[in-house]
Each structure stands twice: as C-alpha cells, then as structure tokens.
PDB file of N, CA and C in Angstrom:
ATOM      1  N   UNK A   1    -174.492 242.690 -66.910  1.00  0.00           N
ATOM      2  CA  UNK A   1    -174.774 241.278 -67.083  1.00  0.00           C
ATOM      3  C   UNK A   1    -174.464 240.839 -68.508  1.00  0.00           C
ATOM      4  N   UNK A   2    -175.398 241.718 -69.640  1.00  0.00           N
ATOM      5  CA  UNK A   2    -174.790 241.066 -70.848  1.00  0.00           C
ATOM      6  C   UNK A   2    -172.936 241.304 -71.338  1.00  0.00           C
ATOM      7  N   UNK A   3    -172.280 242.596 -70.355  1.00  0.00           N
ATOM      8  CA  UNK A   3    -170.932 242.547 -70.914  1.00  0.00           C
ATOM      9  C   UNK A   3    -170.086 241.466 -70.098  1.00  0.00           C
ATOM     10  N   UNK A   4    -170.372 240.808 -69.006  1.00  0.00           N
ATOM     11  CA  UNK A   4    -169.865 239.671 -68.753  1.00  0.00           C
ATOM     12  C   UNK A   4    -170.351 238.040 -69.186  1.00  0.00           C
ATOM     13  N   UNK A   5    -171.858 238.294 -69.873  1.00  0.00           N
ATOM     14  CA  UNK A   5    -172.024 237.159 -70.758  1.00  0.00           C
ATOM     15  C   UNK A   5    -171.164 236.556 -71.962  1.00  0.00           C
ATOM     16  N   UNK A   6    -171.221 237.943 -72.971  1.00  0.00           N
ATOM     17  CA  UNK A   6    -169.681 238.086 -73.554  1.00  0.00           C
ATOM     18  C   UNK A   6    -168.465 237.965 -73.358  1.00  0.00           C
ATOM     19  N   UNK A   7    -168.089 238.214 -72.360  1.00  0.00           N
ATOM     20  CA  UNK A   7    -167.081 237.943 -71.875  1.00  0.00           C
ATOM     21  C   UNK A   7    -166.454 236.344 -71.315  1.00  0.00           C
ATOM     22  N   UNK A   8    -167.456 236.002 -70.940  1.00  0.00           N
ATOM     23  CA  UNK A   8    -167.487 234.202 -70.482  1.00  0.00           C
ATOM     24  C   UNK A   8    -167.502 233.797 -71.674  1.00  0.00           C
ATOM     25  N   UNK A   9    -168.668 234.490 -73.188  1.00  0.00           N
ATOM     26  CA  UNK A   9    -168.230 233.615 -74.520  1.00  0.00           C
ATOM     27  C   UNK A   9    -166.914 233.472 -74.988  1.00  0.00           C
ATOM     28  N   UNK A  10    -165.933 234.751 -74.739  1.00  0.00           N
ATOM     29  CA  UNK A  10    -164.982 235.149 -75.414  1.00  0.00           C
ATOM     30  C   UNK A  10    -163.642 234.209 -74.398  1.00  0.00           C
ATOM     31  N   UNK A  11    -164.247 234.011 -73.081  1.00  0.00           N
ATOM     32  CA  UNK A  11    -163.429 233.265 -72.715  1.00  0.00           C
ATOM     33  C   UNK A  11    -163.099 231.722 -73.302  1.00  0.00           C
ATOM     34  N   UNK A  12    -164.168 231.463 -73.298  1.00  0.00           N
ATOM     35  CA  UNK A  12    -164.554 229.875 -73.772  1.00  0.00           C
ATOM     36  C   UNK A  12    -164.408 229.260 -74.953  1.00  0.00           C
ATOM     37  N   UNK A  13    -164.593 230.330 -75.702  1.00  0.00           N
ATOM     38  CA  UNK A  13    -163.427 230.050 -77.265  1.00  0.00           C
ATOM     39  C   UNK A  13    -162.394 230.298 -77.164  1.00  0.00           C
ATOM     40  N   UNK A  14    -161.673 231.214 -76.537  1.00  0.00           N
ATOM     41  CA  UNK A  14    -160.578 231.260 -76.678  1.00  0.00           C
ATOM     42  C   UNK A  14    -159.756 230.205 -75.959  1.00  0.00           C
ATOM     43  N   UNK A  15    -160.716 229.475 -74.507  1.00  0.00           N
ATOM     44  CA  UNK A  15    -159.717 228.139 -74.423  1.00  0.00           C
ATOM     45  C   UNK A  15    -159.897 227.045 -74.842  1.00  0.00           C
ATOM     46  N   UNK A  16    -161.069 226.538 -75.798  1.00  0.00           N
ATOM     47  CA  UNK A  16    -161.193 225.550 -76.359  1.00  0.00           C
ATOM     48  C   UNK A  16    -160.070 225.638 -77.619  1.00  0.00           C
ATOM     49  N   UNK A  17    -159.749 226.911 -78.284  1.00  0.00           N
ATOM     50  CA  UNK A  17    -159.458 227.060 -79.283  1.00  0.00           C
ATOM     51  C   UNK A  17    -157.600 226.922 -78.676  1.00  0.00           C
ATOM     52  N   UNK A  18    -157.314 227.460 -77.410  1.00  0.00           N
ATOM     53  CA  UNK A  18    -155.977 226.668 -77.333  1.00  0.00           C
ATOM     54  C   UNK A  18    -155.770 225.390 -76.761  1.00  0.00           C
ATOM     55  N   UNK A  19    -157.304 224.688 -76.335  1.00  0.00           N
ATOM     56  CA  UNK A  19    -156.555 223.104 -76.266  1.00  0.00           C
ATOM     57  C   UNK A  19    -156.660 222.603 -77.684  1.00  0.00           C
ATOM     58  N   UNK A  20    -157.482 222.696 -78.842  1.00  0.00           N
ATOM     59  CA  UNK A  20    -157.324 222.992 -80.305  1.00  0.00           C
ATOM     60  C   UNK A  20    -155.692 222.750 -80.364  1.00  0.00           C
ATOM     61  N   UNK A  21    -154.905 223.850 -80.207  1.00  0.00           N
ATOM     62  CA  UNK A  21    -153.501 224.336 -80.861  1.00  0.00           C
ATOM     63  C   UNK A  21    -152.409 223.103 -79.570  1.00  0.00           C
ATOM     64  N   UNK A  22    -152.949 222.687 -78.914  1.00  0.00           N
ATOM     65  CA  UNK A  22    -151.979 222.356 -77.689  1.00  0.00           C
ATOM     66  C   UNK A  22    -151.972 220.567 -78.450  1.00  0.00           C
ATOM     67  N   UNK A  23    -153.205 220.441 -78.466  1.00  0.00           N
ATOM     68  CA  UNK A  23    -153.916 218.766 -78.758  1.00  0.00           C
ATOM     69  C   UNK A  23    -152.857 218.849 -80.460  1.00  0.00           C
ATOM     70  N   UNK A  24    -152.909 219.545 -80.902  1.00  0.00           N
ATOM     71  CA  UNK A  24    -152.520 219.717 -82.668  1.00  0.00           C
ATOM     72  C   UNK A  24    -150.822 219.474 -82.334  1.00  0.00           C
ATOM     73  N   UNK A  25    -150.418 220.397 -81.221  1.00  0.00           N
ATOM     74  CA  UNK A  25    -148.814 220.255 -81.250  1.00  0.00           C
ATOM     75  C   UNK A  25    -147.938 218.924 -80.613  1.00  0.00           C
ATOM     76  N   UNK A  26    -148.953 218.128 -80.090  1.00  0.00           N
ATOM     77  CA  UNK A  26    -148.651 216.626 -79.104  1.00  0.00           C
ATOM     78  C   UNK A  26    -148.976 215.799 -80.545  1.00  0.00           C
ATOM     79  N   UNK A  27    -149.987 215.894 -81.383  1.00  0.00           N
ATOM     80  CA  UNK A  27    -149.654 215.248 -82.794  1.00  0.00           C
ATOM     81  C   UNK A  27    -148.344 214.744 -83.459  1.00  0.00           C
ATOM     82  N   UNK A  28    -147.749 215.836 -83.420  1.00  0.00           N
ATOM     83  CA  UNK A  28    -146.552 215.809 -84.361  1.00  0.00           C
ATOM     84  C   UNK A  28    -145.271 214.990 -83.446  1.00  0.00           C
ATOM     85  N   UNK A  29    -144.976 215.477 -82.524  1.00  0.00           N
ATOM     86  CA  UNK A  29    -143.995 213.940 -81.612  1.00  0.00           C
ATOM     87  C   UNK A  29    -144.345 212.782 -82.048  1.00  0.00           C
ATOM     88  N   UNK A  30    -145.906 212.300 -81.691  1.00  0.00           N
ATOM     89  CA  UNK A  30    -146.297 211.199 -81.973  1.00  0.00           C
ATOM     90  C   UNK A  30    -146.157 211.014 -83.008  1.00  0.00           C
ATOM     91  N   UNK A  31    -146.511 211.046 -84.061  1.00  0.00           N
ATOM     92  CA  UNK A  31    -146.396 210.698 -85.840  1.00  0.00           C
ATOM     93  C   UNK A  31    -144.811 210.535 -85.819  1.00  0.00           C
ATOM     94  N   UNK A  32    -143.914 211.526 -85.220  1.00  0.00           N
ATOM     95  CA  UNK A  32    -142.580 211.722 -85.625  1.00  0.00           C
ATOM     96  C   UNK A  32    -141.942 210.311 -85.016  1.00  0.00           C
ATOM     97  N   UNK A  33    -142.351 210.225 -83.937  1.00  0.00           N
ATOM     98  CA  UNK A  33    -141.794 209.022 -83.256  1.00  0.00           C
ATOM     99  C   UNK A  33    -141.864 207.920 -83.665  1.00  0.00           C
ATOM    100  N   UNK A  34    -143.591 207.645 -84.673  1.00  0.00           N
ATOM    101  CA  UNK A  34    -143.625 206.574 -85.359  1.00  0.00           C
ATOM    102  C   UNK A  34    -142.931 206.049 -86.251  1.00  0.00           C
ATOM    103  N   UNK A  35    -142.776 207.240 -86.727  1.00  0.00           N
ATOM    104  CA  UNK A  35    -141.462 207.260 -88.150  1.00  0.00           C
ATOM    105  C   UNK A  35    -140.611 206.550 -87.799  1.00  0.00           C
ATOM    106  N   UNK A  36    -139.585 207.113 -86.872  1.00  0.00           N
ATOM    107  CA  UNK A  36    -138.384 206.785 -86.269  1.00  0.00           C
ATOM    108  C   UNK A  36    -138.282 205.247 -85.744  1.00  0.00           C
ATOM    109  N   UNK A  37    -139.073 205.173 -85.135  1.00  0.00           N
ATOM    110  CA  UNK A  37    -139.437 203.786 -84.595  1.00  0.00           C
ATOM    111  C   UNK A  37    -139.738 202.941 -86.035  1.00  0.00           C
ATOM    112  N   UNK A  38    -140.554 202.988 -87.129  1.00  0.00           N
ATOM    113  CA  UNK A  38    -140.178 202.318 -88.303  1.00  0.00           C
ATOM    114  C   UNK A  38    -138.922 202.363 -88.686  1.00  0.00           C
ATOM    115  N   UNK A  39    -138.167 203.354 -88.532  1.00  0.00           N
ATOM    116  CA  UNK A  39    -136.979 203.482 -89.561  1.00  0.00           C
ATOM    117  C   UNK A  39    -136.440 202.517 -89.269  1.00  0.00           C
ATOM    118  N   UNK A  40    -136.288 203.018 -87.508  1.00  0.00           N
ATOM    119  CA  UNK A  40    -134.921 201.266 -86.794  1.00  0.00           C
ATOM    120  C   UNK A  40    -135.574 200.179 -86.789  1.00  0.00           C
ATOM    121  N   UNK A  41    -137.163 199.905 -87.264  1.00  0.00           N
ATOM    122  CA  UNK A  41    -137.344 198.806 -87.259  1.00  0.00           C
ATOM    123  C   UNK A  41    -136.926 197.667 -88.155  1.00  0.00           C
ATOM    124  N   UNK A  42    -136.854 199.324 -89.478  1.00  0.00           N
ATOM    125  CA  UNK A  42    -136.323 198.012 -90.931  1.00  0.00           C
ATOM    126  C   UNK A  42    -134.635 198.234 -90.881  1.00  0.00           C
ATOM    127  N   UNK A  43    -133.889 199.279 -90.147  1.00  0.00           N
ATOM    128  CA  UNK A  43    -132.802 198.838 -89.708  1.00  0.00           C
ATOM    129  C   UNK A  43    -132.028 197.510 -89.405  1.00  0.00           C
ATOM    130  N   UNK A  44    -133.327 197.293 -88.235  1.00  0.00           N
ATOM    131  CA  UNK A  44    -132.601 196.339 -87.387  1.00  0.00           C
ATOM    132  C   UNK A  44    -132.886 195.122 -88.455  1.00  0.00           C
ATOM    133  N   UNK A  45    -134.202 194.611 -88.849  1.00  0.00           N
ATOM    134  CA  UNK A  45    -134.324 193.912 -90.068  1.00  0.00           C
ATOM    135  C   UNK A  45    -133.368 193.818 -91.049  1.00  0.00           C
ATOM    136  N   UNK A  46    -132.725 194.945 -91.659  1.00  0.00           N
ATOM    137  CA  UNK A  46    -131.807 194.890 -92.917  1.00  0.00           C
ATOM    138  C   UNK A  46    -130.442 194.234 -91.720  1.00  0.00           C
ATOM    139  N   UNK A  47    -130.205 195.039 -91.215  1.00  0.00           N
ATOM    140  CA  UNK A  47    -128.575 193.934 -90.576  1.00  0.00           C
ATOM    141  C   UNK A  47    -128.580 193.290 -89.984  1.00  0.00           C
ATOM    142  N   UNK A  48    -130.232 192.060 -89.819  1.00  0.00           N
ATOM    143  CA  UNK A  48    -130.323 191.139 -89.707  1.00  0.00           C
ATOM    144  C   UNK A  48    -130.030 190.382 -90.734  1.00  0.00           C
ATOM    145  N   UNK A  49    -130.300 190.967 -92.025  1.00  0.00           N
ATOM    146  CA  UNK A  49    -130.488 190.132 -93.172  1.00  0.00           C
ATOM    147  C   UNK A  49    -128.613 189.622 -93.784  1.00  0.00           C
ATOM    148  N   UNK A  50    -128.353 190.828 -93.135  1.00  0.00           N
ATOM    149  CA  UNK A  50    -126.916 191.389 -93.528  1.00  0.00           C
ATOM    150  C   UNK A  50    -125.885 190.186 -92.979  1.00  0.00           C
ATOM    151  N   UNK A  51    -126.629 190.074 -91.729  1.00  0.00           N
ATOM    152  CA  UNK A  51    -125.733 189.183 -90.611  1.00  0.00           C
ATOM    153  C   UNK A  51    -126.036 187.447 -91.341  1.00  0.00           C
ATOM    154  N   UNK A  52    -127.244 187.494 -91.992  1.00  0.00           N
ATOM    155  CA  UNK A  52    -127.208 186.250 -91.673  1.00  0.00           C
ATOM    156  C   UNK A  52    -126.466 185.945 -93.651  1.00  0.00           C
ATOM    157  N   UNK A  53    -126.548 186.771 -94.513  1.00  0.00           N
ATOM    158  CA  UNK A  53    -125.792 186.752 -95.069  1.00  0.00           C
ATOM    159  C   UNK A  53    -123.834 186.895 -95.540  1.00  0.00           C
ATOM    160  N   UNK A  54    -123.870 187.040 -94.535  1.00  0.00           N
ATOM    161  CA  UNK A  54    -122.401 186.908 -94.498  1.00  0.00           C
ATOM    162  C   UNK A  54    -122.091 185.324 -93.698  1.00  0.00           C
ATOM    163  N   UNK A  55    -122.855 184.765 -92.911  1.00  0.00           N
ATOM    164  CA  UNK A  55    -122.900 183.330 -92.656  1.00  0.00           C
ATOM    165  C   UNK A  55    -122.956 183.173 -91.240  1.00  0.00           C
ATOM    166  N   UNK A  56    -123.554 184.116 -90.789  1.00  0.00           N
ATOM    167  CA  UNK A  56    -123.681 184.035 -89.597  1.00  0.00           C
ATOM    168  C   UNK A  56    -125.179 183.277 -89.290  1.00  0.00           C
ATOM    169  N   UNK A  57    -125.342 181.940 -89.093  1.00  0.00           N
ATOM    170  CA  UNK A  57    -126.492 181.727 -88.856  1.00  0.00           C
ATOM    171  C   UNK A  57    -126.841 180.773 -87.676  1.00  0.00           C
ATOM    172  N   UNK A  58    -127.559 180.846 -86.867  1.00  0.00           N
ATOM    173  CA  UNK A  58    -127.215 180.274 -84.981  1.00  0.00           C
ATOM    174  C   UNK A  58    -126.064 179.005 -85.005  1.00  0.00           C
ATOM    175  N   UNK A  59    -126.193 177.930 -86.097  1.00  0.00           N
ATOM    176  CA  UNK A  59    -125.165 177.077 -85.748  1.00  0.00           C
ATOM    177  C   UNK A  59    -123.917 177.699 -86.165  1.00  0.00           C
ATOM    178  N   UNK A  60    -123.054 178.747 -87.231  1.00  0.00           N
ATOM    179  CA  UNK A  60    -122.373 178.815 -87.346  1.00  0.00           C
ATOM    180  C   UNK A  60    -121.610 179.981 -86.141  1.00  0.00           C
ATOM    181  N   UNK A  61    -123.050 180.721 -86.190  1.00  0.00           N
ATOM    182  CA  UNK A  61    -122.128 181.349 -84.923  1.00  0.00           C
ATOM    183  C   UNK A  61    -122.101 180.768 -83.435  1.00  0.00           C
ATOM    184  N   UNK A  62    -122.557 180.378 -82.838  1.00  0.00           N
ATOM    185  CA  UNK A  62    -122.191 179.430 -81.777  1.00  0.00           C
ATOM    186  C   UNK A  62    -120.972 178.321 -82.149  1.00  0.00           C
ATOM    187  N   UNK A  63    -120.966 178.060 -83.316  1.00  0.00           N
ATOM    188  CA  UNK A  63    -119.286 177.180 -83.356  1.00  0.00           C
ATOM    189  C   UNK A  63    -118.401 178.359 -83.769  1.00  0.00           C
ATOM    190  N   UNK A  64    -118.328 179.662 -84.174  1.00  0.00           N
ATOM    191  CA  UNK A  64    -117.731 180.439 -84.439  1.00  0.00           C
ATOM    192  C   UNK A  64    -117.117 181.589 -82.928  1.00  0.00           C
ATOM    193  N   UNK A  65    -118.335 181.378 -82.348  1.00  0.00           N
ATOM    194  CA  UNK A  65    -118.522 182.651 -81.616  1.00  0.00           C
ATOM    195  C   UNK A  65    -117.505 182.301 -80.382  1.00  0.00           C
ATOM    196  N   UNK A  66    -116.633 181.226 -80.020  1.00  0.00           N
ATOM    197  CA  UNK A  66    -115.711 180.491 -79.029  1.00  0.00           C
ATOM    198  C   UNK A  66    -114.693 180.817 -79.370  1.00  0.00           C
ATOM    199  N   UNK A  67    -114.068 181.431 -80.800  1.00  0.00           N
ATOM    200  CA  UNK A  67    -112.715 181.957 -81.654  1.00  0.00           C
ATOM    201  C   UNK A  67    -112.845 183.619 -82.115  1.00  0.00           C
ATOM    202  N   UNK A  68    -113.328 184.493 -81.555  1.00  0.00           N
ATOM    203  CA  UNK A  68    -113.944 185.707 -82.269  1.00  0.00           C
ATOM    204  C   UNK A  68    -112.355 186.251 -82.694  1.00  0.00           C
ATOM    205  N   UNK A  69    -111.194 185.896 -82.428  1.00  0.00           N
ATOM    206  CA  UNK A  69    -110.131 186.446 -83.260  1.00  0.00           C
ATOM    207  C   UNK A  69    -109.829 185.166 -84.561  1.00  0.00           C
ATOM    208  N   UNK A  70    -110.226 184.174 -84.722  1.00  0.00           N
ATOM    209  CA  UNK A  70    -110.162 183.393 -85.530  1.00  0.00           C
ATOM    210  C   UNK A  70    -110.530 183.859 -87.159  1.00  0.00           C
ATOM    211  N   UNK A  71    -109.812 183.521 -88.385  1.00  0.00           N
ATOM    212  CA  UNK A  71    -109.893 183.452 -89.672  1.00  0.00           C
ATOM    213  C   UNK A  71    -111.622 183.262 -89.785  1.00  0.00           C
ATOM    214  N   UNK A  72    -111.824 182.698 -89.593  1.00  0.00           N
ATOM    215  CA  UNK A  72    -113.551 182.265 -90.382  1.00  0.00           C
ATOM    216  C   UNK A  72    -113.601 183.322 -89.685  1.00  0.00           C
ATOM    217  N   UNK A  73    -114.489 183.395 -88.037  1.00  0.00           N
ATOM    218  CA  UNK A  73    -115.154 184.552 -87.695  1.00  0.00           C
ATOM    219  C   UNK A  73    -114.934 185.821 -87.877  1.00  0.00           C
ATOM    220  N   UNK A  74    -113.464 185.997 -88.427  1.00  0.00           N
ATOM    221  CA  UNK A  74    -112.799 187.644 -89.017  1.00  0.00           C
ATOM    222  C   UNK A  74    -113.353 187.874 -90.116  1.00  0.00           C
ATOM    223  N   UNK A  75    -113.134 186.837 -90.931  1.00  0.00           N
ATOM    224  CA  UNK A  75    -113.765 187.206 -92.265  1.00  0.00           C
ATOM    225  C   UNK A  75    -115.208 187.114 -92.555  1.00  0.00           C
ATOM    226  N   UNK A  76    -116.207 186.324 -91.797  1.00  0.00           N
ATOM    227  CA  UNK A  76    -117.369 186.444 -91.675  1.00  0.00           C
ATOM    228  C   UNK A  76    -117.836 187.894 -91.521  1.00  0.00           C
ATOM    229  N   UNK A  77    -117.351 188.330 -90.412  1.00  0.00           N
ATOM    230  CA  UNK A  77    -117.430 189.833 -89.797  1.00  0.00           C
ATOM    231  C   UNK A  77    -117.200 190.980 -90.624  1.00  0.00           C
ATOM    232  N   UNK A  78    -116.020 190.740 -91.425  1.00  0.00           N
ATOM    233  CA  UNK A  78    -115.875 192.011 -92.318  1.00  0.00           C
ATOM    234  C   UNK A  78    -116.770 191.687 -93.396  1.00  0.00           C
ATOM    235  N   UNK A  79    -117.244 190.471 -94.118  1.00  0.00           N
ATOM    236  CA  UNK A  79    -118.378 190.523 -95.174  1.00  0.00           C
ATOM    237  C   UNK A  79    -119.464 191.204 -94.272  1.00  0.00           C
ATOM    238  N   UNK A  80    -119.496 190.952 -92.856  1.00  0.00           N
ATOM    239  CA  UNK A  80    -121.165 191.500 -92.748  1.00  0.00           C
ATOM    240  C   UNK A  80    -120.969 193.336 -92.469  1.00  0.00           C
ATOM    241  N   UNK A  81    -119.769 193.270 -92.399  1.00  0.00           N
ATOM    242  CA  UNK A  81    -119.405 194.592 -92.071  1.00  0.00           C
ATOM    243  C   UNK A  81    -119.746 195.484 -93.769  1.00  0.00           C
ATOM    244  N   UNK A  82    -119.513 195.131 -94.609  1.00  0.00           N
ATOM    245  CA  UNK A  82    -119.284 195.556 -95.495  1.00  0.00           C
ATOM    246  C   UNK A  82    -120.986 195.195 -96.345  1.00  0.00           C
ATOM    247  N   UNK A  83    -121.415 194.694 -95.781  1.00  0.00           N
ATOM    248  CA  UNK A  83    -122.913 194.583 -96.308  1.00  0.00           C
ATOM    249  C   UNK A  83    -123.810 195.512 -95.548  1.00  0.00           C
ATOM    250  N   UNK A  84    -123.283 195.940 -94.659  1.00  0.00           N
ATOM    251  CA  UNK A  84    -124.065 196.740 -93.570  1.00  0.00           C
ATOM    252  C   UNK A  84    -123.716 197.979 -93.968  1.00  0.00           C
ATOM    253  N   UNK A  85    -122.735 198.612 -94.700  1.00  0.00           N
ATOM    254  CA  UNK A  85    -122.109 200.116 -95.339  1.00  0.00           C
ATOM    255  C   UNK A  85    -122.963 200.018 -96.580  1.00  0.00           C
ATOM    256  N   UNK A  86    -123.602 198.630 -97.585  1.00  0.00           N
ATOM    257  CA  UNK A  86    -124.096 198.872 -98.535  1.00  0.00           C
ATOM    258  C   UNK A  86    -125.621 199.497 -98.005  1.00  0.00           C
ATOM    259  N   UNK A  87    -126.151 199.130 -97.009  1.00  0.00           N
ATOM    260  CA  UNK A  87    -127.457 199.123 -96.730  1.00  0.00           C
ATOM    261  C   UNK A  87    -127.927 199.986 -95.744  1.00  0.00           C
ATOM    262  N   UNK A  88    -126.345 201.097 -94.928  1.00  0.00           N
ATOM    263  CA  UNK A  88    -126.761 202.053 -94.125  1.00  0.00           C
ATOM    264  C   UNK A  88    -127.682 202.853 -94.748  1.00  0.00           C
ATOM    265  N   UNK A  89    -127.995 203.860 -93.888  1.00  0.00           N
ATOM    266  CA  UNK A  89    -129.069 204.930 -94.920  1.00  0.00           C
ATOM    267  C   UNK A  89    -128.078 206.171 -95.409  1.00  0.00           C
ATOM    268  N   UNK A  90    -127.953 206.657 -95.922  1.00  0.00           N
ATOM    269  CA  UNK A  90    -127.196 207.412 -96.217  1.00  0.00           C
ATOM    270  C   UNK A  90    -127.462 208.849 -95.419  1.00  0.00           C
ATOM    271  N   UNK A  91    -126.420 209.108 -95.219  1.00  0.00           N
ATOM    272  CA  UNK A  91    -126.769 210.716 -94.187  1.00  0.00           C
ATOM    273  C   UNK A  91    -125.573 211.956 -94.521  1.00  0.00           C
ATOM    274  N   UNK A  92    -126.566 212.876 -94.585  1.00  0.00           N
ATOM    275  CA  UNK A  92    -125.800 213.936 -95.419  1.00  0.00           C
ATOM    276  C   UNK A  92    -124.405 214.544 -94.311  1.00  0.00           C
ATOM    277  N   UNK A  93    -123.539 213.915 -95.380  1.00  0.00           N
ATOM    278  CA  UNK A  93    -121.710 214.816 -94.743  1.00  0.00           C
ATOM    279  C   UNK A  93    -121.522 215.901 -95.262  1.00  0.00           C
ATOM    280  N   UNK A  94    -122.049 216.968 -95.751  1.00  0.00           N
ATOM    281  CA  UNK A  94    -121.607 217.955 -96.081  1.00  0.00           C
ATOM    282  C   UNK A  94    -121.549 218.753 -95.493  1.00  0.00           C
TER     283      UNK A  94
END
C-alpha cells in the first residue's frame, strides 16, 4: 500500500511537471507570432506612408489609376518604389 502511495506521488509530479514543460513550449509560438504580426503591422504602415508620399493619395490615384502605363502614374510608382527599398528591413544576403 505505501509503495503504490508513492508511486501515485511520483506519478502526479511527474505529469503536472510535463504539462509545466508542454504549457511553457505553446508560449513561445505565441509571443513569436506577436512579434511577427507587429513587424507587418508597421510594414504595412511604413508603405503606406511610402505610397502616399510619392503622391499617391485617393484622388490622385483614382484619376491616375485609369492610365497605369501613363508618365505621371510611372513615375509616381518608381518614387514609391524607391521609398519602399529605403524603408525595407534589411535582411541578411550573405
């Protein structure tokens, strides 16, 4: 009786102690995901900012957006293009 009392203790820590390690490893996705999900949030924010600095702003692109091979909207496009290379994040090419 008492070596299976022990034995039920030894059980019972040992599975509290791996939902412990299980609960600890579902942590880290979550946190990680948050990250990620901030990152593209100020992404999408910065080449918003990007877009609307190069002159893209609802009236110009709706009178623009009917010519997308047209002079203005080409050159609109490559300024925002080129504001969007200043403000990528940088990622290692080596």
């Amino acid at each position: 009786m008492k070596t299976s009392i022990s034995a039920l203790t030894i059980a019972i820590s040992l599975t509290s102690g791996i939902f412990a390690v299980a609960h600890a490893q579902e942590a880290t996705p979550a946190s990680q995901q948050r990250t990620q999900s901030t990152t593209v949030s100020e992404q999408v924010k910065s080449d918003l900012i990007d877009w609307r600095k190069a002159g893209f702003d609802a009236q110009s692109y709706d009178a623009l957006s009917y010519d997308v091979f047209g002079a203005d909207y080409q050159q609109r496009y490559a300024k925002y293009q080129e504001l969007r290379k200043l403000h990528a994040p940088q990622t290692a090419q080596d």
